[in-house]
Structure formats: structure tokens, C-alpha cells
C-alpha atoms as a PDB file:
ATOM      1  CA  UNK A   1     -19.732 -13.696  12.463  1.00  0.00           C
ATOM      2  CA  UNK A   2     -19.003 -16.611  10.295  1.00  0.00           C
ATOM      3  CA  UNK A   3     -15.382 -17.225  12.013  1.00  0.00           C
ATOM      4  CA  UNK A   4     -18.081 -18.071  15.172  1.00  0.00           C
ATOM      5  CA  UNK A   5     -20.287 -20.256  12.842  1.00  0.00           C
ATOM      6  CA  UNK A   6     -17.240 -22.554  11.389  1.00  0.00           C
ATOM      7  CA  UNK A   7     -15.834 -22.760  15.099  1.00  0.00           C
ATOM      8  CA  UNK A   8     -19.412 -23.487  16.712  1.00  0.00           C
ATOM      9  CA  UNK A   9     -19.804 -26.858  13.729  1.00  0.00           C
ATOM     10  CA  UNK A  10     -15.962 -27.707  14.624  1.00  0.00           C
ATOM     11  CA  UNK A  11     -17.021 -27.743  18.503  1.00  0.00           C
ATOM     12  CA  UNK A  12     -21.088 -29.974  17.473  1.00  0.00           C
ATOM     13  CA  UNK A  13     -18.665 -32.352  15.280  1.00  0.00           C
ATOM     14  CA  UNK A  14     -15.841 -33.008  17.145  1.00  0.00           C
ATOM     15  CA  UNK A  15     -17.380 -32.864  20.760  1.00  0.00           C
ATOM     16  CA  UNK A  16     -14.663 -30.881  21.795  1.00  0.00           C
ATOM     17  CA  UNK A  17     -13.258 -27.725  21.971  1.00  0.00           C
ATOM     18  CA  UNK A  18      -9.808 -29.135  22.304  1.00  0.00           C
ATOM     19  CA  UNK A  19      -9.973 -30.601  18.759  1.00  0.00           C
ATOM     20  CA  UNK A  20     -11.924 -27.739  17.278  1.00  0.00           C
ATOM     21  CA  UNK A  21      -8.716 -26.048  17.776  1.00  0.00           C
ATOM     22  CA  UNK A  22      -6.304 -28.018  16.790  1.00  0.00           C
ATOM     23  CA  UNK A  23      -8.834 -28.680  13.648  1.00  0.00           C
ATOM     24  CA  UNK A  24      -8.989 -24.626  13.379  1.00  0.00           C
ATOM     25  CA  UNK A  25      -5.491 -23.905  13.742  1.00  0.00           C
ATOM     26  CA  UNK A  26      -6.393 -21.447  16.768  1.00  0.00           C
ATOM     27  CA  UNK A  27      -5.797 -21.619  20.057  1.00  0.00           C
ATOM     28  CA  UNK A  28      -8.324 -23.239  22.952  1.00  0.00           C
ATOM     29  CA  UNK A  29      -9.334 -20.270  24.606  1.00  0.00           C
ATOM     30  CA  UNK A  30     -10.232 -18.312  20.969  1.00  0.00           C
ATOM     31  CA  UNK A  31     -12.554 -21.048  20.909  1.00  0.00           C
ATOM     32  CA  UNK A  32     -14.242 -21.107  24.202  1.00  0.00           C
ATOM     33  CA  UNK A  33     -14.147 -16.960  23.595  1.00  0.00           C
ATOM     34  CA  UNK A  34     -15.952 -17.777  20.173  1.00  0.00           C
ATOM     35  CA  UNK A  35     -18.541 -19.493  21.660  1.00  0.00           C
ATOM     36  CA  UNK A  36     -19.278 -17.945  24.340  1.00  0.00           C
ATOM     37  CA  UNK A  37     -19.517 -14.411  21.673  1.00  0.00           C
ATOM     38  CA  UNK A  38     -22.425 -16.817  19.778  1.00  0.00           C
ATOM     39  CA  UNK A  39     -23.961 -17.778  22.773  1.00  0.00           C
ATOM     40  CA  UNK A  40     -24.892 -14.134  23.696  1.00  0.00           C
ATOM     41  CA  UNK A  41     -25.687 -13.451  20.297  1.00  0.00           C
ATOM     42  CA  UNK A  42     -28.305 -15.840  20.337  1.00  0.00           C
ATOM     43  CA  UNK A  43     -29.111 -15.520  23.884  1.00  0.00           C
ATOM     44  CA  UNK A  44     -28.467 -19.206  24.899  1.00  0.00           C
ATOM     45  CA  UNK A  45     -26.336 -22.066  26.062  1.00  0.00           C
ATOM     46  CA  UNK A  46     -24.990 -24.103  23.313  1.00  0.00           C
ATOM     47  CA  UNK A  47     -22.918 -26.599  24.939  1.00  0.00           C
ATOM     48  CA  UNK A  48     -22.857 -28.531  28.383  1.00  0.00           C
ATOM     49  CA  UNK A  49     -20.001 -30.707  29.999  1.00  0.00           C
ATOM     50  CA  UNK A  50     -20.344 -33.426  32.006  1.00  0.00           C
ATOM     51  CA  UNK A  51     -18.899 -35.294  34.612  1.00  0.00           C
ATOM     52  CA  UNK A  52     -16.234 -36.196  32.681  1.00  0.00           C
ATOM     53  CA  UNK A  53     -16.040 -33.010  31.293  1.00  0.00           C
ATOM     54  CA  UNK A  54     -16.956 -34.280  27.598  1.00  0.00           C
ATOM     55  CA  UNK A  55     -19.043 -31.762  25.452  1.00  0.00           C
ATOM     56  CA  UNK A  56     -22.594 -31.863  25.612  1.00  0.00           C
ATOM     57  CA  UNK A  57     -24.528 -29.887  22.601  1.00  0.00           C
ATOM     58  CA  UNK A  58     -27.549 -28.365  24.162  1.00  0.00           C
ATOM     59  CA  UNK A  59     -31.234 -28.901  22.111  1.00  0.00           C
ATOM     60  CA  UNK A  60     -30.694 -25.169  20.931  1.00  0.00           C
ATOM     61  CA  UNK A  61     -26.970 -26.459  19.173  1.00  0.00           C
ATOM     62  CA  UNK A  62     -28.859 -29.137  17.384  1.00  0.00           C
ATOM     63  CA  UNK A  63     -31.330 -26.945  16.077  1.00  0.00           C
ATOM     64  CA  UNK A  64     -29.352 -24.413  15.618  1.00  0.00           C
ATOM     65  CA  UNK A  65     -26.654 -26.739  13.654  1.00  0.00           C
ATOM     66  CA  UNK A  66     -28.172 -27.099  10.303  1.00  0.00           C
ATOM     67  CA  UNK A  67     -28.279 -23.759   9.427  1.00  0.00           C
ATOM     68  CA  UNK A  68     -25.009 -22.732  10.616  1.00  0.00           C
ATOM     69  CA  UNK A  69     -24.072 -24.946   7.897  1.00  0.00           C
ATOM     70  CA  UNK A  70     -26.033 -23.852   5.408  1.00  0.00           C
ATOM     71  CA  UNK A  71     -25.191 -19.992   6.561  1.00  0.00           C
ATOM     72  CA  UNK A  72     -21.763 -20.753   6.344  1.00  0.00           C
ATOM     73  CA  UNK A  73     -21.844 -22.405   3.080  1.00  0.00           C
ATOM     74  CA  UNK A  74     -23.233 -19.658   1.265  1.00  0.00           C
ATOM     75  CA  UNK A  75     -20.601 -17.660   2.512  1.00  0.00           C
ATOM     76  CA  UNK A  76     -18.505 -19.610   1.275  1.00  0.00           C
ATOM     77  CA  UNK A  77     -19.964 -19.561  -2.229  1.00  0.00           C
ATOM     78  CA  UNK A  78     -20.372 -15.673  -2.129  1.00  0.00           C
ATOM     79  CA  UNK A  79     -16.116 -15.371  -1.795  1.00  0.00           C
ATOM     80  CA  UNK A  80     -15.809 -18.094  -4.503  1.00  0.00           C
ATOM     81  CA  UNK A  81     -17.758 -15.829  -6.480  1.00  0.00           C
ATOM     82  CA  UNK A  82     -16.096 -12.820  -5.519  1.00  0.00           C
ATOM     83  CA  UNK A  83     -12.484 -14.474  -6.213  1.00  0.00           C
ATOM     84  CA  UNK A  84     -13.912 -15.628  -9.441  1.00  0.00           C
ATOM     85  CA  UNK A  85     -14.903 -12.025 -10.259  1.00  0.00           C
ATOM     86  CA  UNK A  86     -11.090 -10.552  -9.238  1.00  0.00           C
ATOM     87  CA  UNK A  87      -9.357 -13.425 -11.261  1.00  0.00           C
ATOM     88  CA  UNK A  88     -11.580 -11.951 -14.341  1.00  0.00           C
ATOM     89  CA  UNK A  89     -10.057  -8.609 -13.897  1.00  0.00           C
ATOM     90  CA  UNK A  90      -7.336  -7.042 -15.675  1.00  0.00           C
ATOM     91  CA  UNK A  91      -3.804  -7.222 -13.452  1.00  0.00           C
ATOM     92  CA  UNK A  92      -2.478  -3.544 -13.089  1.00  0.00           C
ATOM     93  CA  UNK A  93       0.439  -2.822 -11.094  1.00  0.00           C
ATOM     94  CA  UNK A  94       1.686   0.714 -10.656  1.00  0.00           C
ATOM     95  CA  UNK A  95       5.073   1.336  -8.896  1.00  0.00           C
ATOM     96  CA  UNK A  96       5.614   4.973  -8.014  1.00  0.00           C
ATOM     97  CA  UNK A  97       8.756   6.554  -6.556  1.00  0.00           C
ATOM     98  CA  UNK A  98       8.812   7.812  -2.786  1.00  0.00           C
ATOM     99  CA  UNK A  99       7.472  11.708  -3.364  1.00  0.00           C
ATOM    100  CA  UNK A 100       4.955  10.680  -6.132  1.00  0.00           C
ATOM    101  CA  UNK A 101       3.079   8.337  -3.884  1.00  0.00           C
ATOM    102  CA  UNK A 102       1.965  10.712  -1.629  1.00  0.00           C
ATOM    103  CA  UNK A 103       1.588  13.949  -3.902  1.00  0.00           C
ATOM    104  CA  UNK A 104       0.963  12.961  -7.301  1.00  0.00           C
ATOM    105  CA  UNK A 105      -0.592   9.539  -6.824  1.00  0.00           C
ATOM    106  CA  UNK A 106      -3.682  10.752  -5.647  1.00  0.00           C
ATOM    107  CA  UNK A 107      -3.813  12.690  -8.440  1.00  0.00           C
ATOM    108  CA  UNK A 108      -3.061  10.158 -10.643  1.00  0.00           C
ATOM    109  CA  UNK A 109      -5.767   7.617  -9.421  1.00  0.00           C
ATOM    110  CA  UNK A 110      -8.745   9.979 -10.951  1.00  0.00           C
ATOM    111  CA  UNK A 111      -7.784   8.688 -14.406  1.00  0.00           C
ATOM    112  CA  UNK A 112      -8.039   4.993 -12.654  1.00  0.00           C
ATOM    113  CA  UNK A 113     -11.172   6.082 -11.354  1.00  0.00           C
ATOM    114  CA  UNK A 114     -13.532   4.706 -14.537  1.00  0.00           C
ATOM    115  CA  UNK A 115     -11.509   1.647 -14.974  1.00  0.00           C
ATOM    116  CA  UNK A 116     -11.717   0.702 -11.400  1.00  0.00           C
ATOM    117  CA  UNK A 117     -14.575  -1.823 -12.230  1.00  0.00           C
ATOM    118  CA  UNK A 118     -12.357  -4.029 -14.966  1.00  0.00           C
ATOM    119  CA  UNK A 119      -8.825  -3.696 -12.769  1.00  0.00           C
ATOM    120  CA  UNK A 120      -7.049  -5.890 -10.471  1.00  0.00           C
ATOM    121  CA  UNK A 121      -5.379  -2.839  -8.885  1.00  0.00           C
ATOM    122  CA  UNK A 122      -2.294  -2.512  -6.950  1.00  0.00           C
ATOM    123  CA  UNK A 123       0.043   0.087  -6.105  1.00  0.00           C
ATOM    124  CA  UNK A 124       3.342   0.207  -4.348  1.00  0.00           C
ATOM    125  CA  UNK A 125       6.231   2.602  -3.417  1.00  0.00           C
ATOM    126  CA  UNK A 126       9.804   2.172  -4.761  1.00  0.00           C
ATOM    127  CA  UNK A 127      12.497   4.083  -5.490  1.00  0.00           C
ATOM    128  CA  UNK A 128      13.294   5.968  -9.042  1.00  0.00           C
ATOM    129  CA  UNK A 129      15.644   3.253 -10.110  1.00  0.00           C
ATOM    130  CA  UNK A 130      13.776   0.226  -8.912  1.00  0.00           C
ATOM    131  CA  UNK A 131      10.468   1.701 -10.550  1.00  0.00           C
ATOM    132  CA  UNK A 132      12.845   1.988 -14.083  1.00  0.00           C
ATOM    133  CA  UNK A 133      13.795  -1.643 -13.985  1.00  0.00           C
ATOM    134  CA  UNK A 134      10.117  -2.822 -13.357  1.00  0.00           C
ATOM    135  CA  UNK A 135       8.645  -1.228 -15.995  1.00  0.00           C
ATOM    136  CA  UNK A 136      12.204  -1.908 -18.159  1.00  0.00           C
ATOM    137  CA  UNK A 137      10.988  -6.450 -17.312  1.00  0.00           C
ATOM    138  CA  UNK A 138       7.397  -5.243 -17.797  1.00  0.00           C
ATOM    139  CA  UNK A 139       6.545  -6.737 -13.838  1.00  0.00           C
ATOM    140  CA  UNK A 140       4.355  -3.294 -13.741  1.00  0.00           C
ATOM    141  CA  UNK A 141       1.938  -1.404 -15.928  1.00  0.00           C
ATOM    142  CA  UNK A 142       3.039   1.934 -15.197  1.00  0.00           C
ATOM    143  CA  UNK A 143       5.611   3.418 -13.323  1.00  0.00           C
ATOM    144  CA  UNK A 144       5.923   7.509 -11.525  1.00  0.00           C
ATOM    145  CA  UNK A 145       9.521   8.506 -11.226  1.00  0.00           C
ATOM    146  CA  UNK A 146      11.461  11.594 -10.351  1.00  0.00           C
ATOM    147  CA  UNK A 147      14.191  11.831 -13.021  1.00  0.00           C
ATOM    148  CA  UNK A 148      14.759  11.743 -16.726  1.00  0.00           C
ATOM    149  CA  UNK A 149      15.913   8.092 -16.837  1.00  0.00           C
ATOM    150  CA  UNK A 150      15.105   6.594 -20.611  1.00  0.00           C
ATOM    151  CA  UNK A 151      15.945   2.803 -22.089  1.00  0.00           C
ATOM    152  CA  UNK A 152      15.430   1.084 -25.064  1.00  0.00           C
ATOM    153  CA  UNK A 153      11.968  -0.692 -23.310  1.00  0.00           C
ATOM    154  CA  UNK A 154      10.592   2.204 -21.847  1.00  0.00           C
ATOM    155  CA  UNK A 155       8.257   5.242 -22.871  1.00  0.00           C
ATOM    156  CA  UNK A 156       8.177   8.170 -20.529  1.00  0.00           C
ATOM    157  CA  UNK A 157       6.182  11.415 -20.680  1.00  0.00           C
ATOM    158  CA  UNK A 158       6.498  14.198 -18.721  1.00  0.00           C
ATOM    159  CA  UNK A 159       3.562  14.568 -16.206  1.00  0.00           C
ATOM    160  CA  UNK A 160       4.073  16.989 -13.419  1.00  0.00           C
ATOM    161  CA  UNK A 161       6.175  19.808 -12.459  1.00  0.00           C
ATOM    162  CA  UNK A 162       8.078  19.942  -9.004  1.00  0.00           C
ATOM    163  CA  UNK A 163      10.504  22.453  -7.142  1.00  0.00           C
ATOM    164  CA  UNK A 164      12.976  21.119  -4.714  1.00  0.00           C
ATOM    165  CA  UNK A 165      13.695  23.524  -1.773  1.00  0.00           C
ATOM    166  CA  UNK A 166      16.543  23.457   1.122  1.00  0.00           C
ATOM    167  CA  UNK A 167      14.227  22.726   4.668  1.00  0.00           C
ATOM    168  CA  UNK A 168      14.950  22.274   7.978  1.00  0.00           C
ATOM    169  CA  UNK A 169      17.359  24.629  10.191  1.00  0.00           C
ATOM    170  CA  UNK A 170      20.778  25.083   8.459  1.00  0.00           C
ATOM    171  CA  UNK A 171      22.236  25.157  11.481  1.00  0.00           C
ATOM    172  CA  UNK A 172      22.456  22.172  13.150  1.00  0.00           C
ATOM    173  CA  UNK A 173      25.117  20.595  10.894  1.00  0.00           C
ATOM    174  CA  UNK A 174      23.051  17.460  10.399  1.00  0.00           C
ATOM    175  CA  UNK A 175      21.800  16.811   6.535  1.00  0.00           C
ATOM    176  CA  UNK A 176      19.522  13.955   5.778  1.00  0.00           C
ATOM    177  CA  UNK A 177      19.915  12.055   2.783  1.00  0.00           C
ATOM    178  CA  UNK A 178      17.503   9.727   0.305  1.00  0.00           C
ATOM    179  CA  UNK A 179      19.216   6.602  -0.591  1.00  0.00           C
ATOM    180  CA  UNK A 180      20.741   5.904  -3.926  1.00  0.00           C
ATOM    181  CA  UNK A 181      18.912   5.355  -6.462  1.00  0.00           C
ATOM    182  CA  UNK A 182      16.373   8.169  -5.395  1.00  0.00           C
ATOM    183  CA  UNK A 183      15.038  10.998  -7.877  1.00  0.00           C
ATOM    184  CA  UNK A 184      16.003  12.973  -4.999  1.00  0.00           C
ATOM    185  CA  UNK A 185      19.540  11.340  -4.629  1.00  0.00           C
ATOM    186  CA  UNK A 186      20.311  12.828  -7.912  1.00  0.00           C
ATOM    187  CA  UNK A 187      19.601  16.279  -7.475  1.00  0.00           C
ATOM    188  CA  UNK A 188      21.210  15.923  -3.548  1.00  0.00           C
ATOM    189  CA  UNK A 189      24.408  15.055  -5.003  1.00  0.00           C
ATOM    190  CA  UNK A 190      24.417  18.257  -7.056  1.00  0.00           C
ATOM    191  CA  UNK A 191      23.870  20.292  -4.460  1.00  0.00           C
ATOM    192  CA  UNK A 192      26.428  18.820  -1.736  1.00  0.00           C
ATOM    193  CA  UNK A 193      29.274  19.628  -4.752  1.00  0.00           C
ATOM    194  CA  UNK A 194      28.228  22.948  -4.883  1.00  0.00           C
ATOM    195  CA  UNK A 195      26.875  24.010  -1.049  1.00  0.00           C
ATOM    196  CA  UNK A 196      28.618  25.858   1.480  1.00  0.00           C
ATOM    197  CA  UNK A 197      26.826  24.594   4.414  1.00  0.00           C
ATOM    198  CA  UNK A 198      28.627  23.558   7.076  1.00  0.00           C
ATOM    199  CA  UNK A 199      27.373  19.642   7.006  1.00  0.00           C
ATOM    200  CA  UNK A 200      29.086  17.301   9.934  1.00  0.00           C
ATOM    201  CA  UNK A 201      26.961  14.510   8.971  1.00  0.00           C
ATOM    202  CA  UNK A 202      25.485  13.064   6.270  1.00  0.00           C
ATOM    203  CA  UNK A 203      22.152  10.830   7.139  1.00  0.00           C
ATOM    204  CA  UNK A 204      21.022   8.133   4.879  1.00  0.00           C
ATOM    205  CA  UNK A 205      17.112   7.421   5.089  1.00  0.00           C
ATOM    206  CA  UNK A 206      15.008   5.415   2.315  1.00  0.00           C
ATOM    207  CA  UNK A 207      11.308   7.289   3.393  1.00  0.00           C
ATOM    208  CA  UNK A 208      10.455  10.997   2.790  1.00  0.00           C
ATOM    209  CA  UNK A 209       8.148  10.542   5.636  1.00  0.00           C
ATOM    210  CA  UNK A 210      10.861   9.840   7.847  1.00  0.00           C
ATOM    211  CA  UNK A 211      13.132  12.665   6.150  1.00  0.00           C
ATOM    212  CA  UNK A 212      10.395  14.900   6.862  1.00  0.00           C
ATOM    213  CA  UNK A 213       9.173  13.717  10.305  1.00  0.00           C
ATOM    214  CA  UNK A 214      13.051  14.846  11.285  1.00  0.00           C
ATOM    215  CA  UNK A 215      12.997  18.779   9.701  1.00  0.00           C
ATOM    216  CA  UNK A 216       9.825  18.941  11.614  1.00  0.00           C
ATOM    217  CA  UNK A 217      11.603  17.924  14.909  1.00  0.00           C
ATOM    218  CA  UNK A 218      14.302  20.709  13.903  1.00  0.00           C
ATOM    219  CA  UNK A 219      17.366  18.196  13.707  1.00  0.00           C
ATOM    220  CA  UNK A 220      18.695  19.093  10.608  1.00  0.00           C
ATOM    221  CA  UNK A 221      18.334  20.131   7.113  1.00  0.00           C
ATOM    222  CA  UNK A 222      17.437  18.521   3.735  1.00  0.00           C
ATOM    223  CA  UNK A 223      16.221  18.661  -0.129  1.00  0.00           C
ATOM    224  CA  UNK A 224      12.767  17.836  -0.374  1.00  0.00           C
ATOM    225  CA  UNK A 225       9.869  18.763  -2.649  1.00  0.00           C
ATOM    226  CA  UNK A 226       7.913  22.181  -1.856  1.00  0.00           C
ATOM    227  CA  UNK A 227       5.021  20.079  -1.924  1.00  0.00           C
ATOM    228  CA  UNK A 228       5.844  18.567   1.827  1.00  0.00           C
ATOM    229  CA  UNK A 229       6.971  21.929   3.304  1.00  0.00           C
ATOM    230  CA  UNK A 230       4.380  22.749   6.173  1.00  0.00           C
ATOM    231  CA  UNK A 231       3.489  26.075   7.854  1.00  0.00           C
ATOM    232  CA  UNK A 232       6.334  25.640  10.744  1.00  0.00           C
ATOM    233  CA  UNK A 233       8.992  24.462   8.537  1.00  0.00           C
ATOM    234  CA  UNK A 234      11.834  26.452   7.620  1.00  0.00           C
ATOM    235  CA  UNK A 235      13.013  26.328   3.971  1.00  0.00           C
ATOM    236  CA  UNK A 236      14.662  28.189   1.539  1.00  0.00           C
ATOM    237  CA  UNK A 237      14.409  28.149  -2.108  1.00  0.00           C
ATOM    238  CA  UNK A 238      16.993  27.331  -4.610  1.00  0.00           C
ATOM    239  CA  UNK A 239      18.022  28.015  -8.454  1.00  0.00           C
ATOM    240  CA  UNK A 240      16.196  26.856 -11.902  1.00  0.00           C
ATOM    241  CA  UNK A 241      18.300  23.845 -11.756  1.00  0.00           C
ATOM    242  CA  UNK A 242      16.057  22.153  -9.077  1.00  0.00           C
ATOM    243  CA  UNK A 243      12.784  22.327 -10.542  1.00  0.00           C
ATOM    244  CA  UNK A 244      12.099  18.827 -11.933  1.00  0.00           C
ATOM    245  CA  UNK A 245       9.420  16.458 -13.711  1.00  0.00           C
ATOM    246  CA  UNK A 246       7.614  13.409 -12.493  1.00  0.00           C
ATOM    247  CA  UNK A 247       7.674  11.214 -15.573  1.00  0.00           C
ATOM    248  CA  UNK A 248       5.393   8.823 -16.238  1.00  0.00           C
ATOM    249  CA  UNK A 249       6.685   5.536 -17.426  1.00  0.00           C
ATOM    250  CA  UNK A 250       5.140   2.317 -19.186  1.00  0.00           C
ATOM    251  CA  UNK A 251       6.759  -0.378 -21.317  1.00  0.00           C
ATOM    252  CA  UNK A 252       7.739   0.481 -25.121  1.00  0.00           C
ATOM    253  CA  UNK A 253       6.089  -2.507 -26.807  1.00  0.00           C
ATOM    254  CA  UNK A 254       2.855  -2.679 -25.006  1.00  0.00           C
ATOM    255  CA  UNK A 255      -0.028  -3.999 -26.490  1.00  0.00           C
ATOM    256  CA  UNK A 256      -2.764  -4.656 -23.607  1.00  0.00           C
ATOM    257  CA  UNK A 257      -5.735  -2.006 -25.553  1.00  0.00           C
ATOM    258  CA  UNK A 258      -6.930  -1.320 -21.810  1.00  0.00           C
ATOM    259  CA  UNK A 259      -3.574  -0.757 -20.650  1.00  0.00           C
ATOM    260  CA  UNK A 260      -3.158   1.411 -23.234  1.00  0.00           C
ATOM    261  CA  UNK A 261      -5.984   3.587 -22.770  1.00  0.00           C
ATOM    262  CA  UNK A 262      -5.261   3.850 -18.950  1.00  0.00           C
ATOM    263  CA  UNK A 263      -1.835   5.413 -19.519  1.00  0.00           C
ATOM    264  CA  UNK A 264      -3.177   8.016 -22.461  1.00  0.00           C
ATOM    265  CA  UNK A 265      -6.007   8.765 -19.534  1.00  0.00           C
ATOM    266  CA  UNK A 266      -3.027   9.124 -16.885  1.00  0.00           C
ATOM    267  CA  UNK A 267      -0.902  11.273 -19.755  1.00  0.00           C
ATOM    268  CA  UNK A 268      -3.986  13.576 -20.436  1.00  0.00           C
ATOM    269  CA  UNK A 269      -4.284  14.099 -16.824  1.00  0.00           C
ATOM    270  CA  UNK A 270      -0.942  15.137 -16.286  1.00  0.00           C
ATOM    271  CA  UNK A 271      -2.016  18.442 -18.669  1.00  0.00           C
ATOM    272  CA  UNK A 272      -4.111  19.432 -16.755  1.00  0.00           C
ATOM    273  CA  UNK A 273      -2.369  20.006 -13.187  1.00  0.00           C
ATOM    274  CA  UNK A 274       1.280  21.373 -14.145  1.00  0.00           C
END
């Protein structure tokens, strides 16, 4: 509603919807769209054109003028305000690798749950290796990876449990692939040396979704977590060596008391689902 406010006082100032849009950075017809959209809304006309085809406010424009401005400016006040507020909060980035964002980070976010109010929250999806070296520069608050990977910056803690599983039909001689740098990668490359399925081709892809979306359709096989298998999907299961931990990872030296008590809420969680 207030996109149709600042275009209807472009169109009363200017006297023309050809400059309200150049003004606006939109095109002419969004204009004569918006007004048109405020004109039924308030049931009336709102502008005229004359011979000359110049714009004409109408006596309902002129009253109605005024307080679109003053409507307008309080809404611009209120996201001041609001910006004001989310500059106040706390910056918390979480990077989590592929299979942790969408098994284990919804888990995760009930310990972020209480802190929600004080947090500038964001939360992205990287790989195991990328997630290492943003917690290793401390670019991220906490970090959700899928192998034992330790440096002299980091603390990790082990949070979940996992088993990996062979899906997909064996038998098509296709065998899809996370990229390197994966927590997946690592435990693929184990398997290949040791496998005797007959693989004709190996298939790079950087998404489990993807990876997934593909056993579903039957064309070919893969490692993935037991956690995405679905009722139609063929899968086998494989030794002790490919059960695994999500770790949970935060920078050594950090001294943010909030942080702090987010990641001992996000460790105590981990108990309690292994």
C-alpha cells in the first residue's frame, strides 16, 4: 500500500507520470497500474489530463495529498525504528554443511529459539571444508559439519549421530558424487577403494537435494545419510565404518558471553537427540 502512496505524491508533485517514473526508478506503466490500484481503493478519480495531455490532480488528490504524506512518513519512521532495533542485535551467523541443514538444523534452531529476541540471525549452507575455514577466520559463530576436522582455532563437540547407507538401484552403473570438500566426499572415497560395483560413471553434484532428487528418479546409486532415504527408495546398509558425527564447531578463543551461552545451549541439545 505505501509503494501506491509514494508513487501517487511523485505523480501530485511532478504533474506527471512520466517523471514519477523516472523519479521512482520504475517503469511508466507500473505507475499508471499504481494509480489506477489507489484509485479503486478509494473509489475515485485522482488525476485528469487535458488537452494537452498534462496531469490534472482531481479535488479528491488534493485532499487526499496531505495525508498520504503524513501516512507515508510514519512508515517511514516505523522501518527506521525497526532497522534501529536489528542494528542493536547481536550478529550470529551459523554455516552448516549440506546434510545438517536440512536434518539437524531444525533441530538445532530450538536452542536459538530463546535467544531469538537479542539475535541478528542468519544461516547458510556450505560445505564441510568451507564451514571449517569460517569458523577457523571467525566470519561465523558456529559452524555444523560432517567430519572430524580439528585446528588450532577451532573447538568441536560431537552433536549427532548419523549412518550412511548405499541408495538408489545398483544397477544402472551410474554413481553420484558430493563434491570435494564434502563430509560425504570423505567417506565416498572410502568406499569407491573398497566397492565392487560395477560404476561406469562417476557424477559430481554440490546439493544432496539434487543427489537425492536423482535415486528417486532411479538413475543411479549413491552414499547418503539414512536420514533422506524415503519409503520407495532402494538402499542397502553398510559396515560400522560409516556411521559418523555431526560436530559442532565454534572458534577457540571466543569471548562474546551470549555467544557463549548459545553454543553450550546448542551442545546440551545435541544430548539429548543421539
Amino acid at each position: 500500500m505505501f509503494d501506491l502512496f509514494e508513487t501517487f505524491i511523485t505523480v501530485y508533485e511532478t504533474k506527471s507520470f512520466t517523471h514519477a517514473a523516472q523519479h521512482l526508478f520504475i517503469s511508466q506503466p507500473t505507475v499508471t497500474v499504481r494509480i489506477k490500484k489507489l484509485e479503486h481503493e478509494l473509489k475515485t478519480t485522482l488525476f485528469l489530463r487535458d488537452q494537452n495531455h498534462q496531469v490534472i490532480p482531481t479535488e479528491a488528490a488534493t485532499l487526499f495529498y496531505p495525508q498520504a504524506v503524513s501516512q507515508l512518513k510514519d512508515w517511514q519512521q516505523f522501518q527506521a525504528n525497526m532497522h534501529q532495533r536489528s542494528a542493536d542485535k547481536i550478529p550470529f551467523r551459523i554455516a552448516v554443511s549440506h546434510s545438517a541443514a536440512t536434518s539437524i538444523m531444525p533441530i538445532i534452531f530450538k536452542a536459538l529459539n530463546p535467544f531469538l529476541d537479542t539475535l541478528d540471525l542468519t544461516i547458510e549452507m556450505q560445505n564441510s571444508e568451507e564451514v571449517f575455514q569460517l569458523v577457523c577466520n571467525h566470519a561465523i559463530s558456529f559452524g555444523i559439519i560432517e567430519k572430524p576436522i580439528r585446528g588450532d582455532q577451532t573447538q568441536s563437540f560431537a552433536l549427532f549421530s548419523d549412518e550412511l547407507v548405499l541408495a538408489g538401484p545398483q544397477d544402472t552403473g551410474n554413481f553420484f558424487i558430493r563434491e570435494e570438500g564434502s563430509g560425504v566426499s570423505h567417506y565416498t572415497k572410502q568406499y569407491l577403494k573398497s566397492t565392487s560395483l560395477k560404476i561406469d560413471h562417476l557424477i559430481s553434484m554440490n546439493s544432496n537435494d539434487m543427489i537425492v532428487a536423482h535415486l528417486q528418479a532411479g538413475l543411479g546409486a549413491s552414499l547418503i545419510s539414512r536420514r533422506f532415504i524415503t519409503p520407495s527408495m532402494p538402499f542397502q546398509e553398510l559396515d560400522h565404518q560409516y556411521h559418523r558425527i555431526f560436530y559442532g564447531l565454534a572458534y577457540l578463543d571466543e569471548r562474546d558471553p551470549i555467544v557463549l551461552k548459545i553454543i553450550n545451549a546448542i551442545r546440551t541439545l545435541g544430548t539429548l537427540y543421539k
